[in-house]
Protein backbone atom coordinates (compact mmCIF):
# COMPACT_ATOMS: atom_id res chain seq x y z
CA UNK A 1 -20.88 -27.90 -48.16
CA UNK A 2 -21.07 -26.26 -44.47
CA UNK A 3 -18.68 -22.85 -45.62
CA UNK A 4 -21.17 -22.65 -48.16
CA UNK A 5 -24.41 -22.97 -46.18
CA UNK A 6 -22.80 -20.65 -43.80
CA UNK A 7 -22.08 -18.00 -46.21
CA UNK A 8 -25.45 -18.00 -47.75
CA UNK A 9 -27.07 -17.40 -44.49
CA UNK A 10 -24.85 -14.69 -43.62
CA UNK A 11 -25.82 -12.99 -46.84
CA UNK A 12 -29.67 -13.87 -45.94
CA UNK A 13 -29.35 -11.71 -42.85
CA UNK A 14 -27.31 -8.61 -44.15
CA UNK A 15 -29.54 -8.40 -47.19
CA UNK A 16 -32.77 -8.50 -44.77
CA UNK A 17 -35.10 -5.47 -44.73
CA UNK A 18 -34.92 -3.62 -41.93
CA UNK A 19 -38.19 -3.01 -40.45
CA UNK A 20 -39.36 0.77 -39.46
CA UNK A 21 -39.05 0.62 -35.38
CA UNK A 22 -34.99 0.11 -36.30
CA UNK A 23 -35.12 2.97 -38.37
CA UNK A 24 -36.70 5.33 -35.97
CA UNK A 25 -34.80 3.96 -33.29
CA UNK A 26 -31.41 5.34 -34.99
CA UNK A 27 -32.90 8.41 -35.75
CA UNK A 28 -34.00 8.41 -31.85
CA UNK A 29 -30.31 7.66 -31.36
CA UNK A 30 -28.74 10.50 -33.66
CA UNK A 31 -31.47 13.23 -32.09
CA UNK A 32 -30.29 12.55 -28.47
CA UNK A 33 -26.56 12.70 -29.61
CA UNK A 34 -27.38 15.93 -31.19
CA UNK A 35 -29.47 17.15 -27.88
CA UNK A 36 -26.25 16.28 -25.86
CA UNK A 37 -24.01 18.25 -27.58
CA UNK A 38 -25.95 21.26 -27.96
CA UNK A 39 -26.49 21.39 -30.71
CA UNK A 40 -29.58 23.12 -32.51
CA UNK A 41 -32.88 20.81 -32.01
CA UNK A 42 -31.85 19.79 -28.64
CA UNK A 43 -31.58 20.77 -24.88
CA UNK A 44 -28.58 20.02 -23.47
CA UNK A 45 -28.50 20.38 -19.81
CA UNK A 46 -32.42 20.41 -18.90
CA UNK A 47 -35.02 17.18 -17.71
CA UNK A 48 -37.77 17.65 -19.81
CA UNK A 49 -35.71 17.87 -23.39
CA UNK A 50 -33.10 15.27 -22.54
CA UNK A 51 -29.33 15.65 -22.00
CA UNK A 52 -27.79 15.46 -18.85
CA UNK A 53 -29.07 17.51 -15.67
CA UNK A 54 -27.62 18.57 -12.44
CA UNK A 55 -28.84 16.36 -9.65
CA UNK A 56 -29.24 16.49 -5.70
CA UNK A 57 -26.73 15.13 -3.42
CA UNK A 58 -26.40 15.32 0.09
CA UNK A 59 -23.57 17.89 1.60
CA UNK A 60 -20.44 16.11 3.27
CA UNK A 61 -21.51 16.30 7.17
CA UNK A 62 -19.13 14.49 10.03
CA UNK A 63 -19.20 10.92 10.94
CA UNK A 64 -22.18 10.59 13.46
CA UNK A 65 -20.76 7.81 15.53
CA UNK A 66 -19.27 7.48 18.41
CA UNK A 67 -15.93 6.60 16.80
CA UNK A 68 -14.91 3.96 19.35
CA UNK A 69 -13.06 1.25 17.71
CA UNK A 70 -13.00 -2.41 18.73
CA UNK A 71 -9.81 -3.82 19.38
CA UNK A 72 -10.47 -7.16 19.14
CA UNK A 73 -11.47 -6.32 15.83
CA UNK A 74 -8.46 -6.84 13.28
CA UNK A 75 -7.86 -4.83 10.55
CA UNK A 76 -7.37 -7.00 7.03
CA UNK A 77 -3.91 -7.07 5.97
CA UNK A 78 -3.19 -4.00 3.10
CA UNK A 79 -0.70 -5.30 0.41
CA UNK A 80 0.65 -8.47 -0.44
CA UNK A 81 2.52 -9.40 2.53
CA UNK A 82 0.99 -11.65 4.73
CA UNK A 83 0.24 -9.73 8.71
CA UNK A 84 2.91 -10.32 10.20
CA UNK A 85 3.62 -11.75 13.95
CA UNK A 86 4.28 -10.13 17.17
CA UNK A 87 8.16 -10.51 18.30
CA UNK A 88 8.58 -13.80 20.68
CA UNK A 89 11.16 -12.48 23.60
CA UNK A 90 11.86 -15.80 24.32
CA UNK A 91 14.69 -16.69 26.78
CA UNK A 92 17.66 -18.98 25.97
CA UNK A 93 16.21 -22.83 25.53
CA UNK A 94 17.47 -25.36 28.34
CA UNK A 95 20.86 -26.70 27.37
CA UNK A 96 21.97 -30.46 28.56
CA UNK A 97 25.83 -29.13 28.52
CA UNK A 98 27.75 -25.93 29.04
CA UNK A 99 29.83 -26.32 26.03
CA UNK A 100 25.67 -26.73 24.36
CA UNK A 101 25.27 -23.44 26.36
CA UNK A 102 28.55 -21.51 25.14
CA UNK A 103 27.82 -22.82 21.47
CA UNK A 104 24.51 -21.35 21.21
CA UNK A 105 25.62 -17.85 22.90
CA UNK A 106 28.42 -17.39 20.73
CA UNK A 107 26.33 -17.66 17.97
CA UNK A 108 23.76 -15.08 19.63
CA UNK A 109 26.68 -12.66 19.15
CA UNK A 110 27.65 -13.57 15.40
CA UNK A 111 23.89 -12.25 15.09
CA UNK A 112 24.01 -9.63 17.46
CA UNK A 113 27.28 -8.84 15.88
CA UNK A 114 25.80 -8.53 12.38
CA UNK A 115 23.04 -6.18 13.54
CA UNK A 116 25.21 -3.80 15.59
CA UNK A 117 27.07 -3.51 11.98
CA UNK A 118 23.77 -2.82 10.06
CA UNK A 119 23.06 -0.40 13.13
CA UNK A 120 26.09 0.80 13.07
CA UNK A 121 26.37 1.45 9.10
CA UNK A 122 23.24 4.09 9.43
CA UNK A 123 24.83 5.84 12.37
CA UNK A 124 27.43 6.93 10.19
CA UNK A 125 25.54 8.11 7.49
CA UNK A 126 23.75 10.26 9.75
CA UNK A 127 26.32 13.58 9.27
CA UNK A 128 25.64 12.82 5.35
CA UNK A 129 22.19 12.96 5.14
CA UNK A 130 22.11 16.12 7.01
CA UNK A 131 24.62 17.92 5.21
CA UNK A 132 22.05 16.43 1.88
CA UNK A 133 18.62 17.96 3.90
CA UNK A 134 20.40 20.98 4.52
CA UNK A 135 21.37 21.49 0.48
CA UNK A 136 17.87 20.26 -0.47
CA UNK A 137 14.88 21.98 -1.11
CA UNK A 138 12.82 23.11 2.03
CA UNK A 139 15.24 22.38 4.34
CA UNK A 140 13.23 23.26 7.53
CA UNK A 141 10.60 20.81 7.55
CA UNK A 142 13.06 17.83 6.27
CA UNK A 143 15.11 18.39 9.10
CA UNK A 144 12.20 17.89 11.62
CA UNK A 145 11.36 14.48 10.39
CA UNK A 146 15.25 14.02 10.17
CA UNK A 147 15.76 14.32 13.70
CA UNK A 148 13.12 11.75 14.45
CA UNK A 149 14.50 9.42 12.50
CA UNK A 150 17.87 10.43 13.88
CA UNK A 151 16.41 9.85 17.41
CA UNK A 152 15.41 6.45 16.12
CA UNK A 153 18.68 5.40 14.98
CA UNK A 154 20.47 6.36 17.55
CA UNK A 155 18.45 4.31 20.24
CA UNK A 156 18.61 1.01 17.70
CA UNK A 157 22.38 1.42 17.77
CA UNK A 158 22.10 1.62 21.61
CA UNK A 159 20.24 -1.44 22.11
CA UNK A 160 22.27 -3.34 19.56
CA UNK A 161 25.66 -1.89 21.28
CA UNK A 162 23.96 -3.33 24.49
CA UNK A 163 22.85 -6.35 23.44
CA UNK A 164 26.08 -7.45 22.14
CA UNK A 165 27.88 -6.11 25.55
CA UNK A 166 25.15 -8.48 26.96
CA UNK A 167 25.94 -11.71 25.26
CA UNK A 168 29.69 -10.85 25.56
CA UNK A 169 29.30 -10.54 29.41
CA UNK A 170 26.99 -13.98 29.75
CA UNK A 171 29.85 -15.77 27.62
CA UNK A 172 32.60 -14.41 29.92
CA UNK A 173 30.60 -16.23 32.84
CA UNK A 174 30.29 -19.60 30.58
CA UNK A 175 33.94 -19.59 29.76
CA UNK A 176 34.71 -18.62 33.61
């Protein structure tokens, strides 16, 4: 019984008259379609026939502040990762025994260990990523940013060499 009550008044409303203003408003519709386009009838591009005109806009000038930036002011985090945290260079933690003391140095150099390997690993990759710069297209410029990353690496395996030679020399002491 409610399908067919439905039905019927869905056939009520698309056999409804349509009253004049909807007329004329489609015709409205179709003559500024036609004005758009250009085609005869209408006047594309001007403001008193219709269509779409040029308008005013202000030319690109520079910033008229003072520029200074806050630095108390954070930036918002760009990208999904969360802001990360400034590096802690925190000392050793107070130990009760030596053999606490040697434990927790010796595994200072496992790590320090690791990341003079890591360090080391892009040191000697170096001579192969020149000889690829070299073969590659625009050579010059690529090798200018390659020898500040080559600076970079460099220094990294420095520190890491040093750290290591650090930890080694501290446990030497422990050990006596």
């Amino acid at each position: 019984m409610g399908a067919v009550a439905l039905a019927a008044v869905v056939v009520a409303i698309a056999a409804w008259p349509r009253s004049k203003g909807a007329e004329d408003g489609e015709k409205r519709k179709g003559n500024a379609a036609s004005r758009a386009a250009g085609e005869p009838g209408g006047a594309a591009g001007t403001r008193a026939g219709g269509g779409v005109a040029a308008r005013s806009y202000d030319e690109p000038t520079q910033a008229r502040g003072s520029g200074r930036i806050n630095p108390a002011v954070r930036l918002p985090a760009v990208g999904m990762a969360p802001p990360s945290e400034p590096a802690k260079d925190e000392g050793p933690p107070t130990f009760n025994s030596k053999a606490e003391e040697i434990a927790w140095y010796e595994k200072q150099l496992v790590l320090a260990q690791k990341r003079l390997e890591d360090r080391k690993t892009f040191y000697d990759r170096l001579p192969g990523t020149r000889e690829r710069i070299e073969k590659g297209p625009d050579p010059v410029r690529a090798l200018e940013t390659f020898e500040g990353r080559k600076k970079v690496v460099e220094e990294n395996y420095a520190q890491a060499q040093a750290q290591v030679a650090e930890i080694e020399r501290k446990l030497s002491e422990l050990k006596g």
